[in-house]
C-alpha atoms as a PDB file:
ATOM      1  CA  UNK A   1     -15.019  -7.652  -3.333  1.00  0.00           C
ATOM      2  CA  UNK A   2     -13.411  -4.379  -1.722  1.00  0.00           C
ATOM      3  CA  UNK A   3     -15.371  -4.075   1.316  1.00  0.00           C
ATOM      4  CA  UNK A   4     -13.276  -1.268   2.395  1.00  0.00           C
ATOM      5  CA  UNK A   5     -14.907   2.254   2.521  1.00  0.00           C
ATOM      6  CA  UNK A   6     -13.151   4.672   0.166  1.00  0.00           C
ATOM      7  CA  UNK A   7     -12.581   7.212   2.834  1.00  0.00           C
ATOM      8  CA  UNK A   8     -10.281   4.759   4.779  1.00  0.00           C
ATOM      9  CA  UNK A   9      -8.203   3.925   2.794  1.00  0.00           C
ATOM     10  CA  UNK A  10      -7.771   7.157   1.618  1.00  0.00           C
ATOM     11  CA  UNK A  11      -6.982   7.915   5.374  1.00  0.00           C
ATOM     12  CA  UNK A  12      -4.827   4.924   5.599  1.00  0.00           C
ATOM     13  CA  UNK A  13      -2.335   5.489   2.541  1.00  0.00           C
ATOM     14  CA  UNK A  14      -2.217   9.749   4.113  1.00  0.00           C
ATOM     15  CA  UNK A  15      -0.836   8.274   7.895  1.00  0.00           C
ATOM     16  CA  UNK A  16       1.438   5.592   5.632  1.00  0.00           C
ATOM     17  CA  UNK A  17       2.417   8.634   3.963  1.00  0.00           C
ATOM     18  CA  UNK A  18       2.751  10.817   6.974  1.00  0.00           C
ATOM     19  CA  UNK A  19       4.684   8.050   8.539  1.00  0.00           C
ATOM     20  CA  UNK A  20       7.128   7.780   6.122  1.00  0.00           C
ATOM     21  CA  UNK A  21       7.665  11.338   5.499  1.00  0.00           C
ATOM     22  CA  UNK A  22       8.336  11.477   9.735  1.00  0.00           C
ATOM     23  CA  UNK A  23      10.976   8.859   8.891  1.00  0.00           C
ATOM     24  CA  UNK A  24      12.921  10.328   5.829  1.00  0.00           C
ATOM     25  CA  UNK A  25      13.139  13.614   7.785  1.00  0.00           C
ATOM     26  CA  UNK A  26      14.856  11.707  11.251  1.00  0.00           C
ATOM     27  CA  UNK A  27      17.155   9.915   8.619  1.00  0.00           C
ATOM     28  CA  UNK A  28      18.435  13.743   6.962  1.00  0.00           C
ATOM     29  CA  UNK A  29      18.544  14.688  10.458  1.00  0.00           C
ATOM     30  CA  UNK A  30      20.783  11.623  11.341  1.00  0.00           C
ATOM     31  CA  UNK A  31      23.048  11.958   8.641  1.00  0.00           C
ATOM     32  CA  UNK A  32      23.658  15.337   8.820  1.00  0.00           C
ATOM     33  CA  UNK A  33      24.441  14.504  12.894  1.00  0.00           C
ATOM     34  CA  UNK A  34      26.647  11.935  11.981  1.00  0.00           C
ATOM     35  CA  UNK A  35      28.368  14.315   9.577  1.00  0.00           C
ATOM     36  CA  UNK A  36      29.289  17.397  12.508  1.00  0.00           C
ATOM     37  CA  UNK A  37      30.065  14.444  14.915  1.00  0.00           C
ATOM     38  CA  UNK A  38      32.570  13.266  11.894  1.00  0.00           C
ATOM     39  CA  UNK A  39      30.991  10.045  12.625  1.00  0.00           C
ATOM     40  CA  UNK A  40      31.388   7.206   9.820  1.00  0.00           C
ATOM     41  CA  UNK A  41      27.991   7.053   8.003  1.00  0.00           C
ATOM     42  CA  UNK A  42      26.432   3.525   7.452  1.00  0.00           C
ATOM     43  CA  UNK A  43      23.301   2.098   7.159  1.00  0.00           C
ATOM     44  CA  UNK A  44      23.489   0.952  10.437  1.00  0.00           C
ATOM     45  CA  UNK A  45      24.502   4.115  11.946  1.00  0.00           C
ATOM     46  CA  UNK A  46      21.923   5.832  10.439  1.00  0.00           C
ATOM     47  CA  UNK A  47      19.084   3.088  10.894  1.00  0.00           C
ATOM     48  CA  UNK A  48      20.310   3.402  14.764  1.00  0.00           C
ATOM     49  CA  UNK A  49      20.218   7.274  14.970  1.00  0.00           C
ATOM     50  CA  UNK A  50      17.222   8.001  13.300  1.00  0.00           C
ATOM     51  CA  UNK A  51      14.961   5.068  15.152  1.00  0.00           C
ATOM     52  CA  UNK A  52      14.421   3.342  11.860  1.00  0.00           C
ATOM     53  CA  UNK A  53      14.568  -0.421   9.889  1.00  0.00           C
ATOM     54  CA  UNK A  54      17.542  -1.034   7.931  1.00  0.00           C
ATOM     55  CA  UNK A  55      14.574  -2.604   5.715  1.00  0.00           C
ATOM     56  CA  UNK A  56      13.253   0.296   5.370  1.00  0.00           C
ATOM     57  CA  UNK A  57      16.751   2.338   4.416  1.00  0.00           C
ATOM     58  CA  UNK A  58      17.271  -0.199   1.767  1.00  0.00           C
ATOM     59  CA  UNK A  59      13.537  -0.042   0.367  1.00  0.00           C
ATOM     60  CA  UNK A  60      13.377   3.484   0.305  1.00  0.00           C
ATOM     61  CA  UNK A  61      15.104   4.727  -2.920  1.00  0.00           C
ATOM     62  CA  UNK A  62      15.063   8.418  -1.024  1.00  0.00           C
ATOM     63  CA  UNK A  63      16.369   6.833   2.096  1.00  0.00           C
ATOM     64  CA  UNK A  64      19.093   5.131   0.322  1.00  0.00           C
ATOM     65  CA  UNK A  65      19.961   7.834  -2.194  1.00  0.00           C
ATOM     66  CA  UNK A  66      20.479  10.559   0.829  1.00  0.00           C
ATOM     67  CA  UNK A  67      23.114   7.475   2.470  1.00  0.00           C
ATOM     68  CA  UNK A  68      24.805   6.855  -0.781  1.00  0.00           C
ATOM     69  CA  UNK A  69      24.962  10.528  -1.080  1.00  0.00           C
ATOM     70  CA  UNK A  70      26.714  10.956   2.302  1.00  0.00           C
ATOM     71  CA  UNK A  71      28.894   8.483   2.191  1.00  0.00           C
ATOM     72  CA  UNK A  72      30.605   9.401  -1.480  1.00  0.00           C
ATOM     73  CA  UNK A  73      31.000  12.701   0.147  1.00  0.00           C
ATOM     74  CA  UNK A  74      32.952  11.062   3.265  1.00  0.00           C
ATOM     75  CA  UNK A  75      35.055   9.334   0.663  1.00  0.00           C
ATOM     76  CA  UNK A  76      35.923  12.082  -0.591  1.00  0.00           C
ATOM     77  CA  UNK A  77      36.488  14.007   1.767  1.00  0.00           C
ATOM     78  CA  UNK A  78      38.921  11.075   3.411  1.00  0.00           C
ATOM     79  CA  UNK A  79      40.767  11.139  -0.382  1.00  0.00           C
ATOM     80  CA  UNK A  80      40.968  14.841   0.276  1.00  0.00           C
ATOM     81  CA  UNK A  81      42.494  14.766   3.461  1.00  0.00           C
ATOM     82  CA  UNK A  82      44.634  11.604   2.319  1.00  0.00           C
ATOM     83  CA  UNK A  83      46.167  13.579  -0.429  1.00  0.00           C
ATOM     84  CA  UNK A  84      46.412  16.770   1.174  1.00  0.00           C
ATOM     85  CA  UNK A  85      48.779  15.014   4.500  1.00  0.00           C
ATOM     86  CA  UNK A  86      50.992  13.402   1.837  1.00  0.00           C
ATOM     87  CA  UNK A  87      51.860  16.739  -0.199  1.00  0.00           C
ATOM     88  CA  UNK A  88      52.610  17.770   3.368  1.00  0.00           C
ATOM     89  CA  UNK A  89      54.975  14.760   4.341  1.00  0.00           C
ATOM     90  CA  UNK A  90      56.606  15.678   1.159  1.00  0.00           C
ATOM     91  CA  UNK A  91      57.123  19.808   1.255  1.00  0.00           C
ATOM     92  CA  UNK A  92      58.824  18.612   4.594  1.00  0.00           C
END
């Protein structure tokens, strides 16, 4: 019942592949944008930056690791900085 030539779709799944790849490297590139602008990081921040579905940020377990990822680090970095102003409201 496959009436589909083996070649294309062979071809097919390599431009899915290549598409996807294109898309996981503009949402790095977002993030780590977002990150030197000190931006907050979101899945609509990113999904806006990098020109992509927030469908496909959810879908992709690479996609949503890398936001996870970046925005523990924000919270911790915001815990950081939290902690760090109140030792200094206190030495004072």
């Amino acid at each position: 019942m496959n009436t589909v030539p083996e070649p294309r779709t062979a071809a097919a799944l390599a431009a899915r592949r290549s598409k996807t790849d294109t898309a996981l490297l503009r949402v790095r590139e977002s993030i780590a944008r977002l990150q030197r602008e000190k931006a907050q990081v979101s899945v609509a921040a990113v999904a806006r930056r990098a020109n992509v579905s927030r469908t496909f940020l959810y879908d992709n377990p690479e996609a949503r690791a890398a936001i996870a990822t970046a925005i523990a680090e924000a919270g911790d970095r915001r815990t950081r900085m939290l902690a760090e102003q109140d030792d200094e409201r206190e030495a004072t």
